[in-house]
C-alpha atoms as a PDB file:
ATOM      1  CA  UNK A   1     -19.253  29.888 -18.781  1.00  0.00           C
ATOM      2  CA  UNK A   2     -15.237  29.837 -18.617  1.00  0.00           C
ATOM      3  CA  UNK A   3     -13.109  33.219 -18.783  1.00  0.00           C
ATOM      4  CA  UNK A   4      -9.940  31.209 -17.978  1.00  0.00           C
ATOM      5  CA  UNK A   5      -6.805  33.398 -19.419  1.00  0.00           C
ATOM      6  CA  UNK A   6      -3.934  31.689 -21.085  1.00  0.00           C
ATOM      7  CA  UNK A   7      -1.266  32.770 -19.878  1.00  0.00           C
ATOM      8  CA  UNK A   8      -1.977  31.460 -16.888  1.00  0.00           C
ATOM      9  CA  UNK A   9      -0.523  27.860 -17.542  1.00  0.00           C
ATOM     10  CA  UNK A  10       2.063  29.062 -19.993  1.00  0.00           C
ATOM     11  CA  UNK A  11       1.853  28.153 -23.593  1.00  0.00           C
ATOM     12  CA  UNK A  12       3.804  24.612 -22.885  1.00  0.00           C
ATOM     13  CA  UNK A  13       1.254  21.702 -22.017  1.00  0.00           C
ATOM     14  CA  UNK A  14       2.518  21.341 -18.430  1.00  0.00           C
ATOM     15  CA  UNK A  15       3.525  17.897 -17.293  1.00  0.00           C
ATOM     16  CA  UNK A  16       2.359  16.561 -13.682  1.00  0.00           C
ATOM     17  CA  UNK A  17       4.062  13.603 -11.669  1.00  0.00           C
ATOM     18  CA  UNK A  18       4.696  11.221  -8.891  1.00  0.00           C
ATOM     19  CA  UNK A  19       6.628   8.998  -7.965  1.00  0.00           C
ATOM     20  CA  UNK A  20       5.318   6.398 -10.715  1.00  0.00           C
ATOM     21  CA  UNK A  21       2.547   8.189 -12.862  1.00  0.00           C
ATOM     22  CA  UNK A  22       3.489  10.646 -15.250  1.00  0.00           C
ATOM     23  CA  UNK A  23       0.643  13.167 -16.188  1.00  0.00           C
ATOM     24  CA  UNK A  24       1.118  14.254 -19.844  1.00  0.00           C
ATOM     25  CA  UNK A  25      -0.737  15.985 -23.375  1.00  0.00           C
ATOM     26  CA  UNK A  26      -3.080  14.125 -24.645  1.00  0.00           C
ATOM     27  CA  UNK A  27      -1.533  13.229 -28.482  1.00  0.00           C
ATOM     28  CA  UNK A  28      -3.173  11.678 -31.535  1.00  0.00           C
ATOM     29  CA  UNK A  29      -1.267   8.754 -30.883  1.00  0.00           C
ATOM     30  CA  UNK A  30      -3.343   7.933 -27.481  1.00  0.00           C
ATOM     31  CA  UNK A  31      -6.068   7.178 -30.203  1.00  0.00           C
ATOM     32  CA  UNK A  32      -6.298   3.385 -29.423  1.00  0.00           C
ATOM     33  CA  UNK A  33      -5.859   3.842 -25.910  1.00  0.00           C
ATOM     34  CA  UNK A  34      -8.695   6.589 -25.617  1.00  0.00           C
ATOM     35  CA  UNK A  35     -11.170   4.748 -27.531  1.00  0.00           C
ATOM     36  CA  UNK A  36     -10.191   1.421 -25.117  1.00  0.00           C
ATOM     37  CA  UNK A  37     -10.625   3.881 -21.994  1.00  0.00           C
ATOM     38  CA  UNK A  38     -14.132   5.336 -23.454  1.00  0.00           C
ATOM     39  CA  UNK A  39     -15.503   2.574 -25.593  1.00  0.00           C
ATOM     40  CA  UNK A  40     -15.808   0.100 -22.036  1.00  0.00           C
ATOM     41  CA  UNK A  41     -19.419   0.504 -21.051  1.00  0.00           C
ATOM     42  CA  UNK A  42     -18.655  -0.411 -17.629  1.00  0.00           C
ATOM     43  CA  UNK A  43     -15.787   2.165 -17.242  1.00  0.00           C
ATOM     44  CA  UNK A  44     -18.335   4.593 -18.300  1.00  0.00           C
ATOM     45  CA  UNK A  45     -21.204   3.663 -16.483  1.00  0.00           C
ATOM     46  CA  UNK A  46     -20.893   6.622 -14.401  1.00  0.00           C
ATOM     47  CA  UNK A  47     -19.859   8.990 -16.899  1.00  0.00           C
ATOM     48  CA  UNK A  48     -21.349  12.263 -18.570  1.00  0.00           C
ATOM     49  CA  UNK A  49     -21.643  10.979 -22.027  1.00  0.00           C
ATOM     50  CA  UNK A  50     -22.425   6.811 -23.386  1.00  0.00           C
ATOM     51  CA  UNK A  51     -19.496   4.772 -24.084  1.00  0.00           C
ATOM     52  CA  UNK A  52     -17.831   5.026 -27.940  1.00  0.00           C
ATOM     53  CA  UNK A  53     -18.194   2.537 -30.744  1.00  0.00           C
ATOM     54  CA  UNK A  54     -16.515   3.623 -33.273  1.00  0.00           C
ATOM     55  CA  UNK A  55     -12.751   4.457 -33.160  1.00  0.00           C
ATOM     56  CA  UNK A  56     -13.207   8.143 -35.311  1.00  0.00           C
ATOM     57  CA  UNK A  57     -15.340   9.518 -31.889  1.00  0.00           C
ATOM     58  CA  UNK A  58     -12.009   9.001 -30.203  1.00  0.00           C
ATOM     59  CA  UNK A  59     -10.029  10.686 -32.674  1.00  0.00           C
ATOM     60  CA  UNK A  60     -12.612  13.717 -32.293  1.00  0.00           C
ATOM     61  CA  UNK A  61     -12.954  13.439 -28.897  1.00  0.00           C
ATOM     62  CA  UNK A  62      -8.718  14.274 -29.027  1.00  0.00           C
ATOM     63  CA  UNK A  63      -9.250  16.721 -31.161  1.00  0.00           C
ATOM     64  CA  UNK A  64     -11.787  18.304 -28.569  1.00  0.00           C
ATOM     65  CA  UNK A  65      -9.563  18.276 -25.900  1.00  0.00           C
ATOM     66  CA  UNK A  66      -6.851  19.752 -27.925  1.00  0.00           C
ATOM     67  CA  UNK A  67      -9.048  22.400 -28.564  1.00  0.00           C
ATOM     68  CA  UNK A  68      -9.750  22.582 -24.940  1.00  0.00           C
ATOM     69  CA  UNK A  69      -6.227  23.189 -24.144  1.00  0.00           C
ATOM     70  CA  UNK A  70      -6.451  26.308 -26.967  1.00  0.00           C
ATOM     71  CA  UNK A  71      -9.463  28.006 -25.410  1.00  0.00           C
ATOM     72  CA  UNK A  72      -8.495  26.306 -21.454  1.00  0.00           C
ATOM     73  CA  UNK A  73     -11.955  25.496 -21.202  1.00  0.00           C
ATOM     74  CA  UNK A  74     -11.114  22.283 -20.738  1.00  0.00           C
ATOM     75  CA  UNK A  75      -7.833  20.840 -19.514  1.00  0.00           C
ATOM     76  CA  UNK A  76      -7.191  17.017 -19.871  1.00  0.00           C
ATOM     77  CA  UNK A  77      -4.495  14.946 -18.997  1.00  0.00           C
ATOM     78  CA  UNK A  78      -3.037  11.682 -19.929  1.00  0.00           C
ATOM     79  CA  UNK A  79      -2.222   9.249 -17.513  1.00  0.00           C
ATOM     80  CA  UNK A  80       0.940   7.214 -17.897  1.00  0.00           C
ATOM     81  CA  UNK A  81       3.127   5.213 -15.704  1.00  0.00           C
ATOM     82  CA  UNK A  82       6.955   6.408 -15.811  1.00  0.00           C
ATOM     83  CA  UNK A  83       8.716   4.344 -18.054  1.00  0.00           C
ATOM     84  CA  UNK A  84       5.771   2.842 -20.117  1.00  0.00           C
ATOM     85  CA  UNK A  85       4.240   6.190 -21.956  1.00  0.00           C
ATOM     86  CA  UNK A  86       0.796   4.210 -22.498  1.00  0.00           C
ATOM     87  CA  UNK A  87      -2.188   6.084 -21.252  1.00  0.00           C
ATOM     88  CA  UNK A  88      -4.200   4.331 -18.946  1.00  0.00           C
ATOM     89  CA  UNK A  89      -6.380   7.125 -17.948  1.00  0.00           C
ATOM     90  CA  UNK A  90      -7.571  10.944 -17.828  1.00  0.00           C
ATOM     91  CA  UNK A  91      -7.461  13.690 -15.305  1.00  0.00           C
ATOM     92  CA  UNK A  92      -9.564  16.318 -16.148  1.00  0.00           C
ATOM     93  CA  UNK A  93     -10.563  20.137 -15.027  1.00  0.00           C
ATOM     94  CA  UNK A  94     -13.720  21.373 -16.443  1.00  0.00           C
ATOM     95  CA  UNK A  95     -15.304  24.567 -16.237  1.00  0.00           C
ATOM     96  CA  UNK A  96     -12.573  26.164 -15.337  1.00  0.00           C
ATOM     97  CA  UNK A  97     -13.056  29.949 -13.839  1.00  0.00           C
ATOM     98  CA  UNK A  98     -10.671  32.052 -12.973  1.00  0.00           C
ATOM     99  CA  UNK A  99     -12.286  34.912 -11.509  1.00  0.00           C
ATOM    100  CA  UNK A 100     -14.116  33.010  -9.446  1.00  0.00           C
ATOM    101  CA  UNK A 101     -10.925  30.656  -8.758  1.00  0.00           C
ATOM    102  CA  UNK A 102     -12.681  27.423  -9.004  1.00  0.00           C
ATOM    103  CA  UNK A 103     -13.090  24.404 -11.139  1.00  0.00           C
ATOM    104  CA  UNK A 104     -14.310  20.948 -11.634  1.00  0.00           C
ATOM    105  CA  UNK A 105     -12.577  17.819 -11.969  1.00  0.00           C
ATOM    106  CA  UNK A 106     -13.018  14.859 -13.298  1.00  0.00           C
ATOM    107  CA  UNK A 107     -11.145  11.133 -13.408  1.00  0.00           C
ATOM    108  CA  UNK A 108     -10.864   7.593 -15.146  1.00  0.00           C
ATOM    109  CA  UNK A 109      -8.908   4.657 -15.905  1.00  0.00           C
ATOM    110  CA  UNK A 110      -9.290   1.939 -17.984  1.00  0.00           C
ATOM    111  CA  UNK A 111     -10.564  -0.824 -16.008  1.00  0.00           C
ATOM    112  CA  UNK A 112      -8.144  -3.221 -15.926  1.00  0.00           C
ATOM    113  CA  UNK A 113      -6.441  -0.610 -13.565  1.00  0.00           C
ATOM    114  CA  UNK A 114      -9.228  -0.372 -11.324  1.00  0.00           C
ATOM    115  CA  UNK A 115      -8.262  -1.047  -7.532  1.00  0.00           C
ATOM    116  CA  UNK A 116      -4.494  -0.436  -8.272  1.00  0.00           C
ATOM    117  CA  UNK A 117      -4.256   2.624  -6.055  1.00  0.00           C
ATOM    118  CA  UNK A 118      -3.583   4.464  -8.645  1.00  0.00           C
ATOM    119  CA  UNK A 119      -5.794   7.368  -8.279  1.00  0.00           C
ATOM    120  CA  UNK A 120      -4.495   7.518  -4.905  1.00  0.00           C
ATOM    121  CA  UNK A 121      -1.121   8.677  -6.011  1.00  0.00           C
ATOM    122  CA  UNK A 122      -2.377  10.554  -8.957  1.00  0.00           C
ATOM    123  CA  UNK A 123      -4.989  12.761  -7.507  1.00  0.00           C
ATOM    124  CA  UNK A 124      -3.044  14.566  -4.513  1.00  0.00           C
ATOM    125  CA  UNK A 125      -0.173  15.410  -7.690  1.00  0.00           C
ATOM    126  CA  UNK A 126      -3.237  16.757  -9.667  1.00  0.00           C
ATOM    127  CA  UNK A 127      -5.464  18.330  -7.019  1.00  0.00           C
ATOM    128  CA  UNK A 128      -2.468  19.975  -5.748  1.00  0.00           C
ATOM    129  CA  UNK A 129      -1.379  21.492  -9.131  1.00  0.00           C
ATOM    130  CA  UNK A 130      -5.331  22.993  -9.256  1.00  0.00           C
ATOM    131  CA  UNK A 131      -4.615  24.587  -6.107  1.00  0.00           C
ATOM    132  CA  UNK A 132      -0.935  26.011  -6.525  1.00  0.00           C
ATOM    133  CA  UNK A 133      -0.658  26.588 -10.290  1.00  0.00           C
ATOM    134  CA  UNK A 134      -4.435  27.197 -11.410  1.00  0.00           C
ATOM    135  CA  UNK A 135      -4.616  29.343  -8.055  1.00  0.00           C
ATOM    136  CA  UNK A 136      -7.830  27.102  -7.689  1.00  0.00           C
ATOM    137  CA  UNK A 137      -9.694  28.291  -3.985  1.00  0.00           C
ATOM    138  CA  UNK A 138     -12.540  25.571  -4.600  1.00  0.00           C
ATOM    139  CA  UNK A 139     -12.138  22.251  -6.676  1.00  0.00           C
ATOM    140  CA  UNK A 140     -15.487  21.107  -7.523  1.00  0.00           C
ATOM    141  CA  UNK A 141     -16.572  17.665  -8.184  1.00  0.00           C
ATOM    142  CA  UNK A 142     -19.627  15.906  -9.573  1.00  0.00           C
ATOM    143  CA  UNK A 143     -20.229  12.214  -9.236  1.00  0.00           C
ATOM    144  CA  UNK A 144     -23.355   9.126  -9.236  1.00  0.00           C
ATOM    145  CA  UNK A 145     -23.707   8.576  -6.059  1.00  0.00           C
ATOM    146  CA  UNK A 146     -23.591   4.562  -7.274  1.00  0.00           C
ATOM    147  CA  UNK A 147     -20.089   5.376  -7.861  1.00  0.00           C
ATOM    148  CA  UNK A 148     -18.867   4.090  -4.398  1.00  0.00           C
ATOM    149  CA  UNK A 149     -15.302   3.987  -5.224  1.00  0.00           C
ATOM    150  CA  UNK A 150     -14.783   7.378  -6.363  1.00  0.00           C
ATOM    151  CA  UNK A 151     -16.777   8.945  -3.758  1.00  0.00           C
ATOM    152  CA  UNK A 152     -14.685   7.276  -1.140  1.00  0.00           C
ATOM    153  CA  UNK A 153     -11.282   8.360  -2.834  1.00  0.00           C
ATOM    154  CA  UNK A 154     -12.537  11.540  -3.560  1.00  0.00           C
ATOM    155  CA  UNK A 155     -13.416  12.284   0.520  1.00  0.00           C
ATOM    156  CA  UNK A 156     -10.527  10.418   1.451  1.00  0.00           C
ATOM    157  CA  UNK A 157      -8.840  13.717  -0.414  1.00  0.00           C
ATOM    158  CA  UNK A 158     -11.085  15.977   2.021  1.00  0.00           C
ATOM    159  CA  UNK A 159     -13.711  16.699  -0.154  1.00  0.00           C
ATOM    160  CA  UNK A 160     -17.106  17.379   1.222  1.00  0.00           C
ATOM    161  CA  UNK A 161     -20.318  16.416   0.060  1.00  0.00           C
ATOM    162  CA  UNK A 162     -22.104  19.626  -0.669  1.00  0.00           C
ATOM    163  CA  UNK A 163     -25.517  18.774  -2.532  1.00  0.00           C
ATOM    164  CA  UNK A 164     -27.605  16.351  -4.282  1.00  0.00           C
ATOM    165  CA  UNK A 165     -28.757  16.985  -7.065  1.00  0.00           C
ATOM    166  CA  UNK A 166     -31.786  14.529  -8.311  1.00  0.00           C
ATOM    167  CA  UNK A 167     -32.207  13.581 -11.770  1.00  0.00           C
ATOM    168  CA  UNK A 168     -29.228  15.848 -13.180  1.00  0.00           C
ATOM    169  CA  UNK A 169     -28.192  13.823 -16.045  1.00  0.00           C
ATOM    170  CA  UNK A 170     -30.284  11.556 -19.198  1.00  0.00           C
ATOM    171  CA  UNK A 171     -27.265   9.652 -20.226  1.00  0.00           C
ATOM    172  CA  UNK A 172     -27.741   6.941 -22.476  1.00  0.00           C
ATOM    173  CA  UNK A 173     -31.585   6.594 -21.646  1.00  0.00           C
ATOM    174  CA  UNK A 174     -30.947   6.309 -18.063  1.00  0.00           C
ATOM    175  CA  UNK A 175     -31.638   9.331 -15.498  1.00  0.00           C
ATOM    176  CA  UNK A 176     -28.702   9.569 -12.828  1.00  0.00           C
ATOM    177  CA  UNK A 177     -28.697  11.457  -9.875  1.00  0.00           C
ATOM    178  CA  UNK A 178     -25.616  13.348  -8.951  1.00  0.00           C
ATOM    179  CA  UNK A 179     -23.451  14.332  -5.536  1.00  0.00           C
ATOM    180  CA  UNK A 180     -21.864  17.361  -5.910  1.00  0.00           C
ATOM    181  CA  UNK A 181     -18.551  17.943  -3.473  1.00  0.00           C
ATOM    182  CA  UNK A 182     -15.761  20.175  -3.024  1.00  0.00           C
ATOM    183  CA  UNK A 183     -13.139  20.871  -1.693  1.00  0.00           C
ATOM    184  CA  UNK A 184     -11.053  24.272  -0.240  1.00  0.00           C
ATOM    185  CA  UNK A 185      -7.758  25.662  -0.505  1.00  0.00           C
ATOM    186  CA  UNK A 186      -8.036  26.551   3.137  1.00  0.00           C
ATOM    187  CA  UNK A 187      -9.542  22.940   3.887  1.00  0.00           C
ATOM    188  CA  UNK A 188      -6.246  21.236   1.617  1.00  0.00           C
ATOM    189  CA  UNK A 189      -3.661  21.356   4.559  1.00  0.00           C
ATOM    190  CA  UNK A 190      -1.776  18.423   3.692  1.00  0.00           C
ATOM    191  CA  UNK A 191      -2.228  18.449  -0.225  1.00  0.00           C
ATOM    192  CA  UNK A 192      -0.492  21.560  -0.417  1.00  0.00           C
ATOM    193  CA  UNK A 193       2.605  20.891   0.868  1.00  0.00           C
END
């Protein structure tokens, strides 16, 4: 359960960036990037739902996050690089609470971006803005342990592995185990400045 309040982020989308990723809205126009992002079965092998096939599941899948963005339950971001405007990519914070000042987030890229560094400049921007703006103490994150690469960017951020959970997900007929890790304001030293 969420009981995020809205006033919190303002009623303008806020925009996120570095120096060469911009972090923007979502807009109907991302539709053919989205469904190339989420229709790639291998960019969602480690994801929380099967990969799309049909290009109207990306347009409600926007819709859903604009929705999101309505209710704050769920906050996603486009991924751009300055000067281009294409999305490449999501940042996401799920189950967002603010009276327990914590939430979960979430990455990808399409995967001809893979091993670009790019999370690597995103993810400070974003996991910073959780902790200054969203007044985040504890940034949760959930991820297949098979998922080598994010696991290793995520604790090269600091985050900690906290749990492991077995047999947390039936995704697509498979049963996937999951890591669960976090990370603390008080633990964010660097990020923060």
């Amino acid at each position: 359960m969420t009981d995020p309040t809205p006033n919190l982020l303002g009623e303008t989308f806020p925009v996120i960036e570095t120096p060469h990723f911009r972090l923007r809205k979502v807009e109907d126009s991302d539709l053919d990037d989205i469904f190339t992002v989420f229709s790639d079965p291998e960019a969602l092998r480690y994801w929380s739902h099967v990969a799309m096939k049909e290009k109207e599941e990306a347009a409600a899948y926007i819709r859903r996050i604009s929705e999101g963005w309505t209710t704050r339950h769920l906050l996603q971001w486009a991924v751009t690089r300055i000067g281009e405007d294409r999305l490449i990519g999501t940042c996401t914070w799920y189950e967002w609470s603010q009276s327990n000042r914590r939430a979960g987030v979430g990455y990808i890229l399409a995967r001809r971006h893979w091993g670009q560094g790019i999370m690597r400049e995103v993810l400070p921007a974003f996991v910073r803005f959780g902790f200054v703006t969203m007044d985040l103490n504890r940034i949760e994150a959930d991820v297949d342990p098979r998922n080598l690469a994010s696991l290793r960017t995520l604790e090269r951020l600091g985050f900690q592995r906290d749990g492991y959970l077995r047999e947390r997900y039936q995704i697509g007929g498979e049963t996937q185990d999951a890591v669960l890790l976090g990370l603390l304001r008080s633990e964010a030293g660097a990020l923060l400045r």
